[in-house]
N, C-alpha and C. Protein backbone atom coordinates (compact mmCIF):
# COMPACT_ATOMS: atom_id res chain seq x y z
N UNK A 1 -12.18 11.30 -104.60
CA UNK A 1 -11.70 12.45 -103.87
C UNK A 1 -12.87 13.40 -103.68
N UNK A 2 -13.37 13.81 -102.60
CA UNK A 2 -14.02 14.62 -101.91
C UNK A 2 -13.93 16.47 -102.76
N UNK A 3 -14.83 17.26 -102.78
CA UNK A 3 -14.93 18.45 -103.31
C UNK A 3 -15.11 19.22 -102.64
N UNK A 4 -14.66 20.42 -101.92
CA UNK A 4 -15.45 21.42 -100.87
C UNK A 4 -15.57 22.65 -101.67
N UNK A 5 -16.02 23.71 -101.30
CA UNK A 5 -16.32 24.65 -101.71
C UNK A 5 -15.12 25.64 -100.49
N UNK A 6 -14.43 26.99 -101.43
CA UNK A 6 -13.67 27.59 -100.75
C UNK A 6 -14.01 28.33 -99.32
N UNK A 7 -15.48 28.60 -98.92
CA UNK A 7 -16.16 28.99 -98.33
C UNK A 7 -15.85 27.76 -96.87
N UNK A 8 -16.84 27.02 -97.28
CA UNK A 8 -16.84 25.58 -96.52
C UNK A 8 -15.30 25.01 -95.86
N UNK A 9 -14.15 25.67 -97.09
CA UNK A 9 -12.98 24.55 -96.72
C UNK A 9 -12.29 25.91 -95.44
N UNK A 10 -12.54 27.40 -95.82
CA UNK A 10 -12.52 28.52 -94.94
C UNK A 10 -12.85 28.07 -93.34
N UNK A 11 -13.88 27.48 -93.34
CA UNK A 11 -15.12 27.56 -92.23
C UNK A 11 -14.54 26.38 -91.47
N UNK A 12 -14.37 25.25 -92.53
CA UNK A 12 -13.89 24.23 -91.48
C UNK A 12 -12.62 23.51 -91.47
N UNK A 13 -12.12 24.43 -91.67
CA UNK A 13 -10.06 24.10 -92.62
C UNK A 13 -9.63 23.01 -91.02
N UNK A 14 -9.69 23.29 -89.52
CA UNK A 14 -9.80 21.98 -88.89
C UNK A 14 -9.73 20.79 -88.96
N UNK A 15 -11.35 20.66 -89.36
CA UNK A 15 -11.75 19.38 -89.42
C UNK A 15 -11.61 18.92 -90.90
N UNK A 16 -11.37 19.60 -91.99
CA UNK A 16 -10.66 18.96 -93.19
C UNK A 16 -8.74 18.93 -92.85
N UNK A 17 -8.73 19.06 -92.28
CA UNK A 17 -6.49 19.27 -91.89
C UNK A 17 -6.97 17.19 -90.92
N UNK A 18 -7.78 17.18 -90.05
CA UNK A 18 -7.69 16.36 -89.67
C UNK A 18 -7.74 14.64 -90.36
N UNK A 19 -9.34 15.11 -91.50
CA UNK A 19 -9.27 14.11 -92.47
C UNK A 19 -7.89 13.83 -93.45
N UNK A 20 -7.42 15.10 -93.54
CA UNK A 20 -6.21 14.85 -94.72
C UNK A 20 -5.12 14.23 -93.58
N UNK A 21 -5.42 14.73 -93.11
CA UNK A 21 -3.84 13.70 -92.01
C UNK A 21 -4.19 12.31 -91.76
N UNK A 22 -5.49 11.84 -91.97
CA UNK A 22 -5.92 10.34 -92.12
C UNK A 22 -5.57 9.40 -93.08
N UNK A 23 -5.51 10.38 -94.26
CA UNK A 23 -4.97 9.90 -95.69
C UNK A 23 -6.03 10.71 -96.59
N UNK A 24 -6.84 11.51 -96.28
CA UNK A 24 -7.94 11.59 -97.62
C UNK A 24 -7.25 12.89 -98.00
N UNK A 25 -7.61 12.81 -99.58
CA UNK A 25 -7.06 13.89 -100.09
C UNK A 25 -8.69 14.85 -100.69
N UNK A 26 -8.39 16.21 -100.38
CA UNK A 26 -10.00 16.98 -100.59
C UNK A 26 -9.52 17.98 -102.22
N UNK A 27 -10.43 18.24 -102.51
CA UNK A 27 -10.32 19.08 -103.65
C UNK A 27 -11.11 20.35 -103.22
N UNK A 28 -10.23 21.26 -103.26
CA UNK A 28 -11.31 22.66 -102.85
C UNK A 28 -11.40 23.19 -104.27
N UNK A 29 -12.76 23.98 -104.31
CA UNK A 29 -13.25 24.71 -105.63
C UNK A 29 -13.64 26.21 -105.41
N UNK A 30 -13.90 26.84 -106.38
CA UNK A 30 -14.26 28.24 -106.02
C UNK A 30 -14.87 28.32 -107.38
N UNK A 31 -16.29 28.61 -106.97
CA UNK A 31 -17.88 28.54 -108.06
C UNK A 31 -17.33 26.92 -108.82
N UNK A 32 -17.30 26.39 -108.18
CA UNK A 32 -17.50 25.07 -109.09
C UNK A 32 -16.71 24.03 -109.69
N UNK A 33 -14.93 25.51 -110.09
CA UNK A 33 -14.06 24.81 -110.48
C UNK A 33 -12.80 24.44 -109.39
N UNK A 34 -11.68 23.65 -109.80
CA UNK A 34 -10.90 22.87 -108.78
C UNK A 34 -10.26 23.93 -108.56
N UNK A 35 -9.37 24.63 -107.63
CA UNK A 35 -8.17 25.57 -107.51
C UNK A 35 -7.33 25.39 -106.76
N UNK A 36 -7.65 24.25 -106.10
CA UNK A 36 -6.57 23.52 -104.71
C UNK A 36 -6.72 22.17 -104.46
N UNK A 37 -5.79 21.36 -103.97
CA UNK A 37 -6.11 20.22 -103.32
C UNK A 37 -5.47 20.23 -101.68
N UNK A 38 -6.06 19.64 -101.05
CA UNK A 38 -5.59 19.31 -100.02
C UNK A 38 -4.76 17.61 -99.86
N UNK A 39 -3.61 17.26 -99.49
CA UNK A 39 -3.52 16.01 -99.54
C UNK A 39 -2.58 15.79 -98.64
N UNK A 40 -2.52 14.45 -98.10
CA UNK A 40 -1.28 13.90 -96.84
C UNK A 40 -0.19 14.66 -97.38
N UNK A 41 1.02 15.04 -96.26
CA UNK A 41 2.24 15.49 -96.62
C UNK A 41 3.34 14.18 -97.10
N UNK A 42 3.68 14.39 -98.15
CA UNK A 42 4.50 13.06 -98.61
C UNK A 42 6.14 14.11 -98.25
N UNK A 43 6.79 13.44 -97.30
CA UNK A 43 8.38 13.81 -97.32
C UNK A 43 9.14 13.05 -98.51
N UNK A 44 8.97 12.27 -99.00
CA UNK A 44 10.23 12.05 -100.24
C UNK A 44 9.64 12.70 -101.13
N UNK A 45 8.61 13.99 -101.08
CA UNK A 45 8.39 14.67 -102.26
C UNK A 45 9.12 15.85 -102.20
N UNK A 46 10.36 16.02 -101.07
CA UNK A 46 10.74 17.40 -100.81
C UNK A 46 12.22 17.67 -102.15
N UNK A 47 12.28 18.53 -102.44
CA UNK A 47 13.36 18.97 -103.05
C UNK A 47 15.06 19.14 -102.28
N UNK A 48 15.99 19.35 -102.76
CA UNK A 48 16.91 19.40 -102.12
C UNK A 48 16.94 20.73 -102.89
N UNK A 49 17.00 22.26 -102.27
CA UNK A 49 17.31 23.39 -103.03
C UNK A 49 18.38 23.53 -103.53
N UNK A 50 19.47 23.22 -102.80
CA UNK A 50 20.79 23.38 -102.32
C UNK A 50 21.17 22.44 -103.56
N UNK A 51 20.97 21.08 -103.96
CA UNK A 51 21.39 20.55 -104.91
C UNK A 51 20.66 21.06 -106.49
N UNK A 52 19.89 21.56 -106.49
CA UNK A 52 18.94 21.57 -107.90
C UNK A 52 19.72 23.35 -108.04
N UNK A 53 20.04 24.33 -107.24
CA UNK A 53 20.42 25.52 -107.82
C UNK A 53 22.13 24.93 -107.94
N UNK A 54 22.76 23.96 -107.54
CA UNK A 54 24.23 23.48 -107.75
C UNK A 54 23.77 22.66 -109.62
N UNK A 55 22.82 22.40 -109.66
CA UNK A 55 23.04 21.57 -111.11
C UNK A 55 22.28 22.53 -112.05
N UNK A 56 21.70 23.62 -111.87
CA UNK A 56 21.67 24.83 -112.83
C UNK A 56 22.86 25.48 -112.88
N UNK A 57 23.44 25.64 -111.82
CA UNK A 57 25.00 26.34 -111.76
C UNK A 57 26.13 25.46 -112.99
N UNK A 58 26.06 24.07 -112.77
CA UNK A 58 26.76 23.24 -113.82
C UNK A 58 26.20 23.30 -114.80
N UNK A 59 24.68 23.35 -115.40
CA UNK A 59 24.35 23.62 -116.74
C UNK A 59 24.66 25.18 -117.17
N UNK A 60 24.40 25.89 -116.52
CA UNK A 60 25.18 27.26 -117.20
C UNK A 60 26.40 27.39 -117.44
N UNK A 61 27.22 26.82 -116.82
CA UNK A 61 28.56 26.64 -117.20
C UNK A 61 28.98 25.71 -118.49
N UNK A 62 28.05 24.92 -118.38
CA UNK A 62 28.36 24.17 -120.07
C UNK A 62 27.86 24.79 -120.87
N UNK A 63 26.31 26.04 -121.26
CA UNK A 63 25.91 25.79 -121.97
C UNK A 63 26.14 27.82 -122.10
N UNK A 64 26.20 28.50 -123.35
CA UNK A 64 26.60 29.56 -123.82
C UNK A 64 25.95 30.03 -124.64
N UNK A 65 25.34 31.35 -125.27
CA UNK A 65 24.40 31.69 -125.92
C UNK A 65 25.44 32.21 -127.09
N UNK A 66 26.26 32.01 -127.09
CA UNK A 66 27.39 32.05 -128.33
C UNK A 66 27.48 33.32 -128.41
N UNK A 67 27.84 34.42 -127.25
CA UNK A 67 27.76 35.74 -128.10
C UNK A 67 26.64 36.56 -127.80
N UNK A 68 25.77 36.01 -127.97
CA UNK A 68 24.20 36.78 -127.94
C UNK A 68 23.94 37.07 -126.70
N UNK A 69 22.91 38.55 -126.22
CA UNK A 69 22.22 38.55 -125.26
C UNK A 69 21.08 38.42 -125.29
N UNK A 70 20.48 38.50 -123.70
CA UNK A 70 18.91 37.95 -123.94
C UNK A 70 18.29 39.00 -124.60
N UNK A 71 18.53 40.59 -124.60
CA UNK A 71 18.07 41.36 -125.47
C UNK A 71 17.85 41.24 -126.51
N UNK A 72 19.02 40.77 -127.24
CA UNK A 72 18.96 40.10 -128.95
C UNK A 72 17.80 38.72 -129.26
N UNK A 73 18.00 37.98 -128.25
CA UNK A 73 17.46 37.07 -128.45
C UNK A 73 15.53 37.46 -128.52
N UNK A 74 15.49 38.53 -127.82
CA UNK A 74 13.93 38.95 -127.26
C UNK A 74 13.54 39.34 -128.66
N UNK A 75 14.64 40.49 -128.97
CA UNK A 75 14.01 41.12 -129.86
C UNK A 75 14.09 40.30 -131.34
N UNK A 76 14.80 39.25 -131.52
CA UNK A 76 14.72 38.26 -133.03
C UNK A 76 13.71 37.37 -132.69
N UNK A 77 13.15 37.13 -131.65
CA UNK A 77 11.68 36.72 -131.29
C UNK A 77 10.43 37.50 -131.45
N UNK A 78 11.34 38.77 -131.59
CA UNK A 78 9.70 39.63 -132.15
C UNK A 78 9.82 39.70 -133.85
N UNK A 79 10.53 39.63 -134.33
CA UNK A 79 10.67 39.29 -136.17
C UNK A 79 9.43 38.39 -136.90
């Protein structure tokens, strides 16, 4: 995988959008270290929102802090 510099990937975000739509995936850096990647868009990586906030909705409904609030809970975490 390819490295650009944030500067460079600024300057020629174009002609790196074009390589990544080829298949290459780029790594942008800023002074040296990684802070982004660029890579093909994968669609079966999308989420369904609509289903994942419906199955937090069913885990809160099963699950109960017995009583307690998150206040209590904050502050027996500072003990």
């Amino acid at each position: 995988m390819e490295s650009v510099g944030a500067y460079e990937a600024k300057t020629h975000l174009p002609k790196l959008l074009e390589r990544v739509a080829e298949g290459q995936r780029i790594t942008i850096t800023k002074h040296g270290v990684p802070v982004a990647v660029l890579e093909p868009y994968d669609s079966e990586k999308n989420v369904d929102v609509r289903a994942v906030i419906q199955s937090l909705r069913e885990f809160r409904e099963g699950n109960h802090l017995g009583g307690l609030t998150i206040r209590e809970m904050i502050e027996e975490g500072r003990r």
